[in-house]
C-alpha atoms as a PDB file:
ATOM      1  CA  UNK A   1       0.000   0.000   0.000  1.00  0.00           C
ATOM      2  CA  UNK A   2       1.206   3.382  -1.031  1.00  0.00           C
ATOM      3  CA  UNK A   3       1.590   6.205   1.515  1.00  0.00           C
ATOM      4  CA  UNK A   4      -0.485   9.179   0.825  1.00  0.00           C
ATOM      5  CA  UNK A   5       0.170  12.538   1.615  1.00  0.00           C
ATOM      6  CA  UNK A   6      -2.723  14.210   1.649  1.00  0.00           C
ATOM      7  CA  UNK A   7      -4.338  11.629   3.766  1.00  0.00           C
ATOM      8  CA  UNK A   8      -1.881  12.197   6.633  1.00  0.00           C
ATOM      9  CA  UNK A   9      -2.741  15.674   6.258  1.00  0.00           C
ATOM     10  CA  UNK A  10      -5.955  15.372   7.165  1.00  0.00           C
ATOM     11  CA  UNK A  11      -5.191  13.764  10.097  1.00  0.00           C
ATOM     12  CA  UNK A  12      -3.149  16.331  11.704  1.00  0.00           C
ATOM     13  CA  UNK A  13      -4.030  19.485  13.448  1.00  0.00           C
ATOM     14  CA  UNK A  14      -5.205  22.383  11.669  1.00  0.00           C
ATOM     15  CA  UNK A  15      -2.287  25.282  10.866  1.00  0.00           C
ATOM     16  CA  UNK A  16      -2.457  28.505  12.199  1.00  0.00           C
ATOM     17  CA  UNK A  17      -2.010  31.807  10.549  1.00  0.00           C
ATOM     18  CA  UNK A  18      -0.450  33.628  13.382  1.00  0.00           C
ATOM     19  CA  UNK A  19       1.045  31.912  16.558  1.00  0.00           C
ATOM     20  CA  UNK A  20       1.562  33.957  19.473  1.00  0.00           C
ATOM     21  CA  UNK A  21       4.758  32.547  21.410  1.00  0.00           C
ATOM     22  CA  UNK A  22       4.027  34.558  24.551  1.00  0.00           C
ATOM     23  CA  UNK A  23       4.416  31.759  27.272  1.00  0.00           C
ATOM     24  CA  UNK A  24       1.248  32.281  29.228  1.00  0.00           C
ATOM     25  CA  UNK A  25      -0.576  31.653  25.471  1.00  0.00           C
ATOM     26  CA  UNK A  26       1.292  28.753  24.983  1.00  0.00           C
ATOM     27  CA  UNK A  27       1.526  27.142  28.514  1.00  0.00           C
ATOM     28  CA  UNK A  28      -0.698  27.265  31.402  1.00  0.00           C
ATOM     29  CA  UNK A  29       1.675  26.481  34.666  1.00  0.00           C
ATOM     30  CA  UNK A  30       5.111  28.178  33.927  1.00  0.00           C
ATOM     31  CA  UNK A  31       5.775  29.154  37.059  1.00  0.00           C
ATOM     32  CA  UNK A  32       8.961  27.601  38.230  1.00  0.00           C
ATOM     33  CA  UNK A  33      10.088  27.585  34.596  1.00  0.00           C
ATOM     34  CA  UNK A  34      13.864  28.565  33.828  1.00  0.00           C
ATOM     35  CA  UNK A  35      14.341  31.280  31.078  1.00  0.00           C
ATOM     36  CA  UNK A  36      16.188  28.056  29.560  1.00  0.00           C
ATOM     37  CA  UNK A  37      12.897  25.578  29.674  1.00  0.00           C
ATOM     38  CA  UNK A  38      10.928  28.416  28.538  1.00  0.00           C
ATOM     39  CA  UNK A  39      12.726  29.389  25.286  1.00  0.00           C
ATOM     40  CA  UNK A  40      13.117  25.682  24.586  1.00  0.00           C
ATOM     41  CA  UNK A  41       8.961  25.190  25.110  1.00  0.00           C
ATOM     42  CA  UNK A  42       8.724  28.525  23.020  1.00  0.00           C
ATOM     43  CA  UNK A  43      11.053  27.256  20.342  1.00  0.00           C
ATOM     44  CA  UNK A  44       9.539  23.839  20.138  1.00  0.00           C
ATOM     45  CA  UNK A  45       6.123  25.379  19.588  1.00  0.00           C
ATOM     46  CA  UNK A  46       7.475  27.431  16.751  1.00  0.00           C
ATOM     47  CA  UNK A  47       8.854  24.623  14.990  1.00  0.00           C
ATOM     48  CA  UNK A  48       5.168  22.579  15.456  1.00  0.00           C
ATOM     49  CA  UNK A  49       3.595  25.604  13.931  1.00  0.00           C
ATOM     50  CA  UNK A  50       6.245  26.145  11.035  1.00  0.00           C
ATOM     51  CA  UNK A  51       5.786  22.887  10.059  1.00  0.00           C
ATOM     52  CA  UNK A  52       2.072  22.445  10.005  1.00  0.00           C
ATOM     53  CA  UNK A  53       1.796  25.713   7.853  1.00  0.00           C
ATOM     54  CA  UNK A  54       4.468  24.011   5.368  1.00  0.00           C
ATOM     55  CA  UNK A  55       2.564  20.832   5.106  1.00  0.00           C
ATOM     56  CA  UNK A  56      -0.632  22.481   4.859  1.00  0.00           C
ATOM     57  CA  UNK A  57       0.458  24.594   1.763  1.00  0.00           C
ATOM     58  CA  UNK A  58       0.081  27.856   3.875  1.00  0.00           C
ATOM     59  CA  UNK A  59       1.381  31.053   2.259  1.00  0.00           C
ATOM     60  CA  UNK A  60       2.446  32.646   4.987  1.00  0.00           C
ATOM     61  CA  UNK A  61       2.810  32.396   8.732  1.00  0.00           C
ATOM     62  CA  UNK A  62       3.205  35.210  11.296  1.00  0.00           C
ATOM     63  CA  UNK A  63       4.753  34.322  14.582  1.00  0.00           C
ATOM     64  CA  UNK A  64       4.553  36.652  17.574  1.00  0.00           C
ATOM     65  CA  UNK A  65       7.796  37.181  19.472  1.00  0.00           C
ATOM     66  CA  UNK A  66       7.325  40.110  21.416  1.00  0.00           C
ATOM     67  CA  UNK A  67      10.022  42.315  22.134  1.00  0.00           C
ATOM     68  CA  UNK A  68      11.568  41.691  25.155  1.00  0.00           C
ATOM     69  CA  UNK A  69      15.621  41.161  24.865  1.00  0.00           C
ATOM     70  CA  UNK A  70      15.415  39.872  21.470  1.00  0.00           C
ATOM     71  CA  UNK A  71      16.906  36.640  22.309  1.00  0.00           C
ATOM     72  CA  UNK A  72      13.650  34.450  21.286  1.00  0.00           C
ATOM     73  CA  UNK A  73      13.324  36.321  18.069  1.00  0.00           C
ATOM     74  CA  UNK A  74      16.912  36.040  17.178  1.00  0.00           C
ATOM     75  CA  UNK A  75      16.676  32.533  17.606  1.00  0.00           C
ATOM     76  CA  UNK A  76      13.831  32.280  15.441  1.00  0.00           C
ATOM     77  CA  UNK A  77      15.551  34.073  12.881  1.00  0.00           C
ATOM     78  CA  UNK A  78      18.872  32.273  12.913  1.00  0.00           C
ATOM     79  CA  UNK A  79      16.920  28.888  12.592  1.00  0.00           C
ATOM     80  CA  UNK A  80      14.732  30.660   9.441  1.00  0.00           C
ATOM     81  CA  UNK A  81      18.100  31.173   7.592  1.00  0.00           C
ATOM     82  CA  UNK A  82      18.497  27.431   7.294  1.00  0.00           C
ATOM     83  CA  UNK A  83      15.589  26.392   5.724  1.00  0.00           C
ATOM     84  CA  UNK A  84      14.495  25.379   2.154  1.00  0.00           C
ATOM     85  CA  UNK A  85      10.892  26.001   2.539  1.00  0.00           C
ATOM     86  CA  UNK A  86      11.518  29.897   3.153  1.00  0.00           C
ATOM     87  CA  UNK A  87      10.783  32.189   0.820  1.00  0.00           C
ATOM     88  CA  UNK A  88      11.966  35.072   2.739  1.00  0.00           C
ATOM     89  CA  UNK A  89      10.734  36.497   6.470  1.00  0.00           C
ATOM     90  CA  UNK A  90      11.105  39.531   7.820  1.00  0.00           C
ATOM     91  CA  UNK A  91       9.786  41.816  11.356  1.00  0.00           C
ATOM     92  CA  UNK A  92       8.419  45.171  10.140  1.00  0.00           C
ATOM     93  CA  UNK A  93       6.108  46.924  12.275  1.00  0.00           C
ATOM     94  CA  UNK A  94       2.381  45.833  12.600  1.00  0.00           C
ATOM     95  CA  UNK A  95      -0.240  47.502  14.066  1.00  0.00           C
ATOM     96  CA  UNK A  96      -1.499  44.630  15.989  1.00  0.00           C
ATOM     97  CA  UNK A  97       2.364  43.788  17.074  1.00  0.00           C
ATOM     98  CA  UNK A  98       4.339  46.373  16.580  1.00  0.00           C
ATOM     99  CA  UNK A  99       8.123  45.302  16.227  1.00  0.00           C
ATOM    100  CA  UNK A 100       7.038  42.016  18.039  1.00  0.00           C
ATOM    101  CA  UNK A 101       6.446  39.838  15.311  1.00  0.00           C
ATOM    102  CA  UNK A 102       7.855  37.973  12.352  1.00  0.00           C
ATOM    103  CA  UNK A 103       6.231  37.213   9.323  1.00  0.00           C
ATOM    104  CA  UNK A 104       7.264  33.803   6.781  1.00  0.00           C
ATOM    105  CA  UNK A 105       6.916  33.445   3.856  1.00  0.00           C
ATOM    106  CA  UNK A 106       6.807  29.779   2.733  1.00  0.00           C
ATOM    107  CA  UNK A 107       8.330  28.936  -1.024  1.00  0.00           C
ATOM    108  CA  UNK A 108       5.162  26.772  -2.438  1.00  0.00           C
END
């Protein structure tokens, strides 16, 4: 039996257009959480998201960073550089985000 793609699509949980990576949106009890175990968590959700946009053909996919010291969105960016399914992505100023957010797009 051959594997199908779009079958295992439909299986998996819907994309999202925008993904907020705050911690409280992404995590209920992270209290007690290092900085560490929360970029990591933060990261990790990114990378569920990034993928389930690529699969699902998605356009585009804008991830909210927030500000902060930069470090989550740098890390986002750094890990964007390396991949083949990026068209380009870049942070301008939104009204809904401001400088908080980074938006992807995918190379269909």
């Amino acid at each position: 039996m051959f594997y199908k793609a779009e079958h295992a699509r439909d299986k998996m949980e819907p994309p999202l257009h925008v993904v907020d990576l705050h911690i409280e949106k992404i995590c209920s009890d992270f209290r007690g959480l290092s900085n560490a175990e929360i970029i990591l968590l933060q990261l990790d959700t990114f990378e569920k998201y990034f993928h389930l946009a690529w699969v699902h053909h998605l356009g585009s996919l804008t991830v909210i960073h927030g500000v902060g010291t930069g470090k989550l969105k740098s890390e986002i960016h750094r890990w964007l550089k390396n991949r083949p399914e990026v068209r380009s992505f870049d942070a301008p100023f939104h009204p809904l985000y401001g400088n908080g957010a980074t938006v992807i797009q995918f190379a269909l």
